[in-house]
C-alpha atoms as a PDB file:
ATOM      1  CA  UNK A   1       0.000   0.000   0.000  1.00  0.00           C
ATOM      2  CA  UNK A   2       0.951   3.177  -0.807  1.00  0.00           C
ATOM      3  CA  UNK A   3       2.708   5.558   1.528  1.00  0.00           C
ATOM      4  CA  UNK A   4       2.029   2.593   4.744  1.00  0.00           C
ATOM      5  CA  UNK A   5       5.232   3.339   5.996  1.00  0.00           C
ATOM      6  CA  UNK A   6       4.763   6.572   7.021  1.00  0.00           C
ATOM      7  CA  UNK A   7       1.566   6.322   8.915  1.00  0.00           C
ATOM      8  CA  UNK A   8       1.807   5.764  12.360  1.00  0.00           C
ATOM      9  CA  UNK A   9       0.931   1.789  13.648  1.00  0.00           C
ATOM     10  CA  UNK A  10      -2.502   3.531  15.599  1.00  0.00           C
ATOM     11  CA  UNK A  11      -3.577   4.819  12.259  1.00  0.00           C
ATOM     12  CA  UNK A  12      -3.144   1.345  10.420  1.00  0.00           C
ATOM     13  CA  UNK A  13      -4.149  -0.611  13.544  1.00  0.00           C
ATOM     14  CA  UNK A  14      -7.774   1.784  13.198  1.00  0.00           C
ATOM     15  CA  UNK A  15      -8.329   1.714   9.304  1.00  0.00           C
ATOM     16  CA  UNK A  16      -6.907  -1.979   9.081  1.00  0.00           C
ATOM     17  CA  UNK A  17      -8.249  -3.990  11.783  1.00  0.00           C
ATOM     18  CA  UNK A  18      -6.327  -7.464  10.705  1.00  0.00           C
ATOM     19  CA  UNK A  19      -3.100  -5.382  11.204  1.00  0.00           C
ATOM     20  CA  UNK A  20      -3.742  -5.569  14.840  1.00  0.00           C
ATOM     21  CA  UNK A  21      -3.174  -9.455  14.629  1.00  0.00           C
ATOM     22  CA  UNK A  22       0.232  -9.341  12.431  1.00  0.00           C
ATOM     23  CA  UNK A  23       1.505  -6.593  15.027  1.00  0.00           C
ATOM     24  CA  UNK A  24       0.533  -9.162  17.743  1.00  0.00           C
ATOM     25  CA  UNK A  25       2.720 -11.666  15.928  1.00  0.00           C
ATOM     26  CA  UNK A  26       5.654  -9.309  15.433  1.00  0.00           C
ATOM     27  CA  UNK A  27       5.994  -7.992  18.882  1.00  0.00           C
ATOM     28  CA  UNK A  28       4.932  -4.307  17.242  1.00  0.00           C
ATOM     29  CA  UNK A  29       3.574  -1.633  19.973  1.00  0.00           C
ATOM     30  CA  UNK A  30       0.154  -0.398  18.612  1.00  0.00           C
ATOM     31  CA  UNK A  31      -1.343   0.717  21.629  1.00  0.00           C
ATOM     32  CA  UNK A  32       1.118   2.408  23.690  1.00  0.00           C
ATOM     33  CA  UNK A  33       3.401   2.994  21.375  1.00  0.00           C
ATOM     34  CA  UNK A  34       1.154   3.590  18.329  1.00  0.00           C
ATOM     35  CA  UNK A  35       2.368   6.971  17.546  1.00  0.00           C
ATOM     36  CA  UNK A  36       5.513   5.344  16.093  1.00  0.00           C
ATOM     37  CA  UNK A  37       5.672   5.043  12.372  1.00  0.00           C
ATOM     38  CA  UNK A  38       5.627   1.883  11.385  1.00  0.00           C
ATOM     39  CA  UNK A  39       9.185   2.184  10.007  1.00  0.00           C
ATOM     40  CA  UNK A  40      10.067   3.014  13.303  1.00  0.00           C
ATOM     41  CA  UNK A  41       8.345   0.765  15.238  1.00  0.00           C
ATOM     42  CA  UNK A  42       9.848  -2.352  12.746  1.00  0.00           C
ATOM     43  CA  UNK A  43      13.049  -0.511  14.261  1.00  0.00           C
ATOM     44  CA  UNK A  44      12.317  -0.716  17.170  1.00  0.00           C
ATOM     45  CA  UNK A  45      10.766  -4.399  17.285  1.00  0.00           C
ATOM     46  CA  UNK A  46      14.081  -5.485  15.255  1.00  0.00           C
ATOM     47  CA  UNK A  47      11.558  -6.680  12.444  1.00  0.00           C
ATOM     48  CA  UNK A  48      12.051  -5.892   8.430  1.00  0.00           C
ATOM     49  CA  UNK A  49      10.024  -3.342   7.068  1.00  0.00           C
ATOM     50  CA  UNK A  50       9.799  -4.827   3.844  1.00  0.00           C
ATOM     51  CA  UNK A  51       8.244  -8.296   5.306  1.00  0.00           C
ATOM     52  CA  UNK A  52       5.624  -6.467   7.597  1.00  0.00           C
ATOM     53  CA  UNK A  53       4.296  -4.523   4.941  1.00  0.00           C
ATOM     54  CA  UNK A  54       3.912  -7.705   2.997  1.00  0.00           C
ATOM     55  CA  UNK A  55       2.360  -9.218   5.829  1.00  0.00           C
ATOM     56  CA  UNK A  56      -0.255  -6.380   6.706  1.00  0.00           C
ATOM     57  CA  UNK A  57      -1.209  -6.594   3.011  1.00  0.00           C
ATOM     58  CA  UNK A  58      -1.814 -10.303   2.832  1.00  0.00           C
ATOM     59  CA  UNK A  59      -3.898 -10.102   5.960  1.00  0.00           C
ATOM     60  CA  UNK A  60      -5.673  -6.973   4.686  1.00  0.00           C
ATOM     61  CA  UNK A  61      -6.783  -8.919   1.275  1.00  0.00           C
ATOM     62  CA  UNK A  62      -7.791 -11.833   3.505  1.00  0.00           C
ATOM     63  CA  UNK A  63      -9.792  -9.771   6.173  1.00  0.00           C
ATOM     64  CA  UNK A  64     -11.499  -8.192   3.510  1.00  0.00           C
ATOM     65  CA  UNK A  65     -12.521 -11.388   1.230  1.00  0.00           C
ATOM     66  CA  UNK A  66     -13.906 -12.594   4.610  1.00  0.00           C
ATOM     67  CA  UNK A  67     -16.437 -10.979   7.172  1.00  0.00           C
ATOM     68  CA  UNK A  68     -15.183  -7.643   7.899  1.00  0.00           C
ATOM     69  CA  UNK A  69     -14.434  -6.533  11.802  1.00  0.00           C
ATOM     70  CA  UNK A  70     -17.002  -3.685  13.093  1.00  0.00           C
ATOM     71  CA  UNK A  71     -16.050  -0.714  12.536  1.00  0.00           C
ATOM     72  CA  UNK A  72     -15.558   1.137  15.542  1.00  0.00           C
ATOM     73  CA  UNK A  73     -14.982   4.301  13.648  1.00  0.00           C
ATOM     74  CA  UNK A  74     -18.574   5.160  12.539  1.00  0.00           C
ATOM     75  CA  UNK A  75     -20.499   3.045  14.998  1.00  0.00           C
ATOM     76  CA  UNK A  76     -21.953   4.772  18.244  1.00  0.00           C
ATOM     77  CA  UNK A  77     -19.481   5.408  21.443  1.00  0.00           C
ATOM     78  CA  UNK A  78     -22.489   4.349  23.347  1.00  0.00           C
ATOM     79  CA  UNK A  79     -21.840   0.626  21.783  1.00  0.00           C
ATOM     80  CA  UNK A  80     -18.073   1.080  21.304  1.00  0.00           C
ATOM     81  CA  UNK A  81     -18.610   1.640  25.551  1.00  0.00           C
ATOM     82  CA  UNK A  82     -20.811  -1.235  26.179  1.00  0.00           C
ATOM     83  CA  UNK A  83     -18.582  -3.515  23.824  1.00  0.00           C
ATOM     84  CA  UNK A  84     -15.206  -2.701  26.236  1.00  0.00           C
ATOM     85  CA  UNK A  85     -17.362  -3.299  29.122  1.00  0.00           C
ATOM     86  CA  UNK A  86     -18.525  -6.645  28.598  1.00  0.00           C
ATOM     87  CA  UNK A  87     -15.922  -7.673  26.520  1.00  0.00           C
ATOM     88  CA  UNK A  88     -12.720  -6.158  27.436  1.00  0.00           C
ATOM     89  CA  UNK A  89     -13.301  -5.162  30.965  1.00  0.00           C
ATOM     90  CA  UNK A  90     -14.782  -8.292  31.735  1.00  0.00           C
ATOM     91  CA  UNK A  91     -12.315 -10.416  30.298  1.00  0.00           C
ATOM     92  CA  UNK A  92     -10.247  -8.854  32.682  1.00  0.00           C
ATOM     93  CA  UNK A  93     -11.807  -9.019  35.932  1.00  0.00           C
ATOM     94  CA  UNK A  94     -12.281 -12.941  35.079  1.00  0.00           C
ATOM     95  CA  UNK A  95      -8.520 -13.492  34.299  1.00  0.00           C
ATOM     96  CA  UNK A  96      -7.190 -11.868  37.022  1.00  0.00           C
ATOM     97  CA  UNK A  97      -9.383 -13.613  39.248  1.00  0.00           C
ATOM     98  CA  UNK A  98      -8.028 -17.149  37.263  1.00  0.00           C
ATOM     99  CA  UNK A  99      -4.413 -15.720  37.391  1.00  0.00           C
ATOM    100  CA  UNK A 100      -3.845 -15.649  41.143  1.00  0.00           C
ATOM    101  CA  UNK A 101      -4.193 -18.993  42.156  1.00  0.00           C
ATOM    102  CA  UNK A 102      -2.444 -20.754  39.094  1.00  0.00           C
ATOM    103  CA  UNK A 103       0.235 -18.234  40.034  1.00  0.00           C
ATOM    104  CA  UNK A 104       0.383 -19.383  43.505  1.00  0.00           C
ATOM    105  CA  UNK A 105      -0.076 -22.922  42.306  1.00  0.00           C
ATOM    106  CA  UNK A 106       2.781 -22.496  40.150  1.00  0.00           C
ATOM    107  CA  UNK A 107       4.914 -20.657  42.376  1.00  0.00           C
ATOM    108  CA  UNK A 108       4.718 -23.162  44.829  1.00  0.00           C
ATOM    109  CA  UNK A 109       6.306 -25.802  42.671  1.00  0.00           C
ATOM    110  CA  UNK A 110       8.715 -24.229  40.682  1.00  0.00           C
ATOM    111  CA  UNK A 111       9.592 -20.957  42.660  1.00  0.00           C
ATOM    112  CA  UNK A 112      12.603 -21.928  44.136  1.00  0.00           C
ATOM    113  CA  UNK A 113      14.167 -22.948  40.594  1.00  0.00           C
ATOM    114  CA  UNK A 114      12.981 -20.166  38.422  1.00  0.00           C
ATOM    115  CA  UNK A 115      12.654 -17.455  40.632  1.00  0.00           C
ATOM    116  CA  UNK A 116      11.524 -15.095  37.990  1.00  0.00           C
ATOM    117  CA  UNK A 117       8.260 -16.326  38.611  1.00  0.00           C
ATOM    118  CA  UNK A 118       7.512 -14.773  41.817  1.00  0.00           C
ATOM    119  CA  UNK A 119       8.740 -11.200  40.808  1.00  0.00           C
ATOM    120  CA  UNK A 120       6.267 -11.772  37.863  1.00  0.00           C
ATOM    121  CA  UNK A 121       3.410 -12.623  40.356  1.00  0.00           C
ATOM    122  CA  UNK A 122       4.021  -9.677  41.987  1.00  0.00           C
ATOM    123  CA  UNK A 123       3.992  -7.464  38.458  1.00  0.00           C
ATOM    124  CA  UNK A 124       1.096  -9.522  37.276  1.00  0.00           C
ATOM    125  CA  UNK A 125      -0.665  -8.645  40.932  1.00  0.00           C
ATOM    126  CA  UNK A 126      -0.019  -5.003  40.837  1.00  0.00           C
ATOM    127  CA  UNK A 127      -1.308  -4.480  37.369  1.00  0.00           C
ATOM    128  CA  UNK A 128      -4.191  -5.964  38.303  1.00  0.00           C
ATOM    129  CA  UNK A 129      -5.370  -3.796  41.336  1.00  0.00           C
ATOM    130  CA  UNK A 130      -3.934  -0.644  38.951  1.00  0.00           C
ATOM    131  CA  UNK A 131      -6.418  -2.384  36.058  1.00  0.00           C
ATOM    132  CA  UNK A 132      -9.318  -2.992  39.287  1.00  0.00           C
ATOM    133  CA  UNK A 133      -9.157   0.486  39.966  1.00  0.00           C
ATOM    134  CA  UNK A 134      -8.596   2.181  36.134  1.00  0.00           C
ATOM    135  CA  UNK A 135     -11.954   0.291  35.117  1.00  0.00           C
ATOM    136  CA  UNK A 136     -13.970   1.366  37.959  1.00  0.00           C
ATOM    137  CA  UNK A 137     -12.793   5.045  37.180  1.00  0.00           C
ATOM    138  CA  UNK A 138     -13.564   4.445  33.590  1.00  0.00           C
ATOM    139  CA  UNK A 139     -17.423   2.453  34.444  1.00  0.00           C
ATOM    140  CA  UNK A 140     -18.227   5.424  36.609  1.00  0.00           C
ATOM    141  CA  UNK A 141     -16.855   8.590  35.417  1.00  0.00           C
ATOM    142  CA  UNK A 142     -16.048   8.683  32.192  1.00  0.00           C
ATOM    143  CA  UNK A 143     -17.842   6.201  30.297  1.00  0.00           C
ATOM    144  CA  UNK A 144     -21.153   7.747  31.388  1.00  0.00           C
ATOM    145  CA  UNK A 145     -20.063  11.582  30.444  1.00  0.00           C
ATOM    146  CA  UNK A 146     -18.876  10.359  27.130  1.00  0.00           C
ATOM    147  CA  UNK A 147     -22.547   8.632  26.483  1.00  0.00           C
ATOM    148  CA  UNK A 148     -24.368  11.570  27.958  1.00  0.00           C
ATOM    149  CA  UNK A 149     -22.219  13.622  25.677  1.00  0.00           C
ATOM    150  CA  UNK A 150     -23.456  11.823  22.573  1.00  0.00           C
ATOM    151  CA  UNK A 151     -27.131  11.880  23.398  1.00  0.00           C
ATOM    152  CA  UNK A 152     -26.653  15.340  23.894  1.00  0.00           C
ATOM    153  CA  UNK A 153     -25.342  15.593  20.472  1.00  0.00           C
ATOM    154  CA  UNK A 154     -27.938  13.653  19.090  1.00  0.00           C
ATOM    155  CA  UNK A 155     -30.760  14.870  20.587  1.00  0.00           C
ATOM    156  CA  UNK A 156     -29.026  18.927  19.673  1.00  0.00           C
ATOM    157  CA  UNK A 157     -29.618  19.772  23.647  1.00  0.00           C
ATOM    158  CA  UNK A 158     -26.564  21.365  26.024  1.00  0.00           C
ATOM    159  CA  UNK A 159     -24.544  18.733  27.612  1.00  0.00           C
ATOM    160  CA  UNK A 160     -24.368  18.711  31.667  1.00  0.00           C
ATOM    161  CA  UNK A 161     -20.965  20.366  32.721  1.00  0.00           C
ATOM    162  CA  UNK A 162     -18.491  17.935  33.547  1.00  0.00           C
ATOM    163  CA  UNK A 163     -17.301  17.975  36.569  1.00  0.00           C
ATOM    164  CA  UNK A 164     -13.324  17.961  35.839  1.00  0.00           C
ATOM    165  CA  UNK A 165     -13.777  20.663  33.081  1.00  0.00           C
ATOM    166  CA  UNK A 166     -13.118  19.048  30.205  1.00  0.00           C
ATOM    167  CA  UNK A 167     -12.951  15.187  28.703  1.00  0.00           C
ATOM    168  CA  UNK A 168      -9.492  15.850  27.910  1.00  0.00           C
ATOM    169  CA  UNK A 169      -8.630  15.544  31.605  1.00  0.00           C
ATOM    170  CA  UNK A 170      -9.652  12.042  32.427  1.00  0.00           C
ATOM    171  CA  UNK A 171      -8.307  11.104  28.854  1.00  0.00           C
ATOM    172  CA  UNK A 172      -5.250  11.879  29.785  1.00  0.00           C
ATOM    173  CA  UNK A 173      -5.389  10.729  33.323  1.00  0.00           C
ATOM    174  CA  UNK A 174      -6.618   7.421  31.210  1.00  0.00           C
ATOM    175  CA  UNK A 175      -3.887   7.497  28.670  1.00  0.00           C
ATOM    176  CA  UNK A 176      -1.255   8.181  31.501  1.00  0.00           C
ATOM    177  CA  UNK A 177      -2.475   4.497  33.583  1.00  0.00           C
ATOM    178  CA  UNK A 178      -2.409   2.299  29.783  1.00  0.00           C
ATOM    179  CA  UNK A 179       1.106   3.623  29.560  1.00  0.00           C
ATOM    180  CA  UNK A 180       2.196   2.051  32.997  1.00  0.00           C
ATOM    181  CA  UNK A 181      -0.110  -1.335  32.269  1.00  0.00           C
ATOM    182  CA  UNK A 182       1.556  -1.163  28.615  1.00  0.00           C
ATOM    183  CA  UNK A 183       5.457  -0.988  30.731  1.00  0.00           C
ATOM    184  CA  UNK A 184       4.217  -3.713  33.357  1.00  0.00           C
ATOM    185  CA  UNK A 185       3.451  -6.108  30.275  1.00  0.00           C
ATOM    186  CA  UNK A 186       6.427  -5.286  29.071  1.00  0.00           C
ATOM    187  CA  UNK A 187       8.442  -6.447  32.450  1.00  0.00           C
ATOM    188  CA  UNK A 188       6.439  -8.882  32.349  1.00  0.00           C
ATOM    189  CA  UNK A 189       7.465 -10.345  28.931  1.00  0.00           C
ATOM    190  CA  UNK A 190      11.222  -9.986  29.091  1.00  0.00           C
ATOM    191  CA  UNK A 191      10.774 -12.157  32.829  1.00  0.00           C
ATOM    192  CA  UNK A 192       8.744 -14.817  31.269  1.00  0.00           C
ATOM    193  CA  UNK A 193      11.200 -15.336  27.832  1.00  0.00           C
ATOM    194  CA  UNK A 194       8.255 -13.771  25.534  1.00  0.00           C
ATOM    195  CA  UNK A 195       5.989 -16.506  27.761  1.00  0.00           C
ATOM    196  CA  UNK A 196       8.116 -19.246  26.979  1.00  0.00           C
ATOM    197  CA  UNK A 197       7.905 -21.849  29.851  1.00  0.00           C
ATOM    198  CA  UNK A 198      11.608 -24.251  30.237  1.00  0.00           C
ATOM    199  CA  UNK A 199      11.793 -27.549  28.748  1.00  0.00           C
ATOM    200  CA  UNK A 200      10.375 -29.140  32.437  1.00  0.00           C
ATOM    201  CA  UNK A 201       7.335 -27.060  32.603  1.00  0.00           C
ATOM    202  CA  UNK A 202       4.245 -28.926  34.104  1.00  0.00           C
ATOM    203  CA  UNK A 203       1.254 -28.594  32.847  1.00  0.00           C
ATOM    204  CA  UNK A 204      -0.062 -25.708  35.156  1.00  0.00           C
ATOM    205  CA  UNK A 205       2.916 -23.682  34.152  1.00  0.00           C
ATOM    206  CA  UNK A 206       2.610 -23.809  30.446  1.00  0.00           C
ATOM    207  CA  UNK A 207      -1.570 -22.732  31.399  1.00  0.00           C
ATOM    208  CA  UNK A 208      -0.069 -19.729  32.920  1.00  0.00           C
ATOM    209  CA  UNK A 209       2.452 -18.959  30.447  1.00  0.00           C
ATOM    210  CA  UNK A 210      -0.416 -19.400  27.488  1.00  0.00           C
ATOM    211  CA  UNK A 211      -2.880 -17.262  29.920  1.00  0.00           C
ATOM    212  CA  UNK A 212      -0.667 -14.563  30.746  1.00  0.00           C
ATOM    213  CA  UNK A 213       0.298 -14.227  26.561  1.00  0.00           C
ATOM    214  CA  UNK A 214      -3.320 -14.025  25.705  1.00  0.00           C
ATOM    215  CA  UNK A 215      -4.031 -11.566  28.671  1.00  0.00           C
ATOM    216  CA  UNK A 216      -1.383  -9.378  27.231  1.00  0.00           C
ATOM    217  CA  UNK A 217      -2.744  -9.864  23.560  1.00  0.00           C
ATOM    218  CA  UNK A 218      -6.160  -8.908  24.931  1.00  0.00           C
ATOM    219  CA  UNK A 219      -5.336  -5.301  26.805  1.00  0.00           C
ATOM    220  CA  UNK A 220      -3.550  -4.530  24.041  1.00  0.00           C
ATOM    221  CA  UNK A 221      -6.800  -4.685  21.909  1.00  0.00           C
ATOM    222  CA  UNK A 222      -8.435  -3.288  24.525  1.00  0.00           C
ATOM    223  CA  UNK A 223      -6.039  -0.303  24.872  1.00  0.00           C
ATOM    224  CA  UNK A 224      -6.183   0.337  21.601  1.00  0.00           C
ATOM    225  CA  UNK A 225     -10.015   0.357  21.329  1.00  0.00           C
ATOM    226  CA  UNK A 226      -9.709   3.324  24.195  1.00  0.00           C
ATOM    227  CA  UNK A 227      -6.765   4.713  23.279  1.00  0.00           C
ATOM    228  CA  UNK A 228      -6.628   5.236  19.152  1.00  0.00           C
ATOM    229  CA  UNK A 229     -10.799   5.203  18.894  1.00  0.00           C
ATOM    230  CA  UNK A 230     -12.979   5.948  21.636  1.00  0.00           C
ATOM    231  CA  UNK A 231     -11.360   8.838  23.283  1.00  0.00           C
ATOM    232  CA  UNK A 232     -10.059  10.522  20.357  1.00  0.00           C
ATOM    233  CA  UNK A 233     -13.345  10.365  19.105  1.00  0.00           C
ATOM    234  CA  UNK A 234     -14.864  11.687  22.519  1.00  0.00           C
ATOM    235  CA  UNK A 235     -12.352  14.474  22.213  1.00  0.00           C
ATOM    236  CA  UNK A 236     -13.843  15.639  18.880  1.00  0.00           C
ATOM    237  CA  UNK A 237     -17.352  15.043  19.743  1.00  0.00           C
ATOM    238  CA  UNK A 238     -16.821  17.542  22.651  1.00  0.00           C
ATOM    239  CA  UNK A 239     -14.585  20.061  20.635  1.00  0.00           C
ATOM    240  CA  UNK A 240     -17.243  20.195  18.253  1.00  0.00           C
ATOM    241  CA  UNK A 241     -20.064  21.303  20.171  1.00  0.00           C
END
């Protein structure tokens, strides 16, 4: 595609939804990081440019010949809301609640010889309670402005004033918290060997190697949904009034 490698990885990650999956694969930033180019972020992932623009094509072609991904872009924030809530934040609140005991089952066994495990339960247990308490901010404060906002906009009435000024505030406040859950994943991957469990790995620790690499692949959508979509759109919405 034309010109692909000088938008950024949040604009390709929003117009091309199957992109999201090859930057999964590829150990590309598009949530955090997304206002890398992707030349720069195939720098910075030690990938070849040449063979992720191939990819992101193929899997464009194929996304498109099959049934296409909602489009976040045009549909309602009110849905875009609900689908984070009971999709996203709910995947959460169910893994982390999984996540503690296999840790502790886990830890148990194999602490004492791979002792990287118990600093990652305690990285894994932190972002969770940071993740507890960023939802509940999210569920109560600004997920409700942002839908009263719209049905103010629809139905062409005033919007109540918010009460910390401006969405932009709690955006950023938002923005600020992904940035330290996108670092603790990070930590998180470099302890674990990119979630590789050793050669003597029960079963319960390859289940918590697998869990914790689809937990990270999952608040990076999630992220990303917030970050490159919903409040940039909640931004405008309010600018434009």
């Amino acid at each position: 595609m034309n010109g692909m490698t000088e938008k950024t990885v949040r604009e390709l990650a929003v117009k091309m939804p199957a992109a999201t999956r090859v930057f999964e694969k590829l150990g590309i930033d598009y949530c955090c990081g997304g206002s890398r180019t992707l030349e720069q972020a195939c720098q910075a992932a030690h990938v070849p440019l040449d063979e992720v623009v191939d990819s992101l094509e193929v899997a464009d072609l194929t996304a498109r010949a099959a049934r296409p991904d909602t489009d976040w872009q045009n549909e309602p924030l009110s849905e875009l809301i609900e689908y984070i809530k009971n999709t996203h934040h709910r995947y959460v609140r169910e893994e982390t609640a999984r996540l503690k005991p296999l840790f502790d089952k886990v830890c148990s066994v194999h602490g004492q010889s791979h002792p990287e495990l118990v600093s990652l339960r305690a990285t894994c247990g932190a972002l969770a309670h940071e993740l507890a308490t960023h939802m509940m901010k999210e569920e109560m404060v600004l997920f409700p402005y942002i839908v009263r906002l719209e049905e103010a906009v629809i139905e062409k009435v005033p919007a109540v004033p918010p009460p910390f000024g401006s969405v932009r505030n709690p955006v950023a406040m938002m923005m600020h918290e992904h940035d330290d859950a996108g670092n603790a994943l990070r930590e998180m991957r470099q302890a674990s060997n990119a979630y590789t469990p050793p050669p003597e790995a029960c079963v319960s620790y390859q289940t918590l190697y697998k869990a914790l690499a689809d937990f990270e692949a999952d608040l990076h959508t999630h992220i990303h949904l917030e970050n490159n979509i919903l409040f940039p759109r909640a931004v405008e919405m309010e600018r434009g009034r």
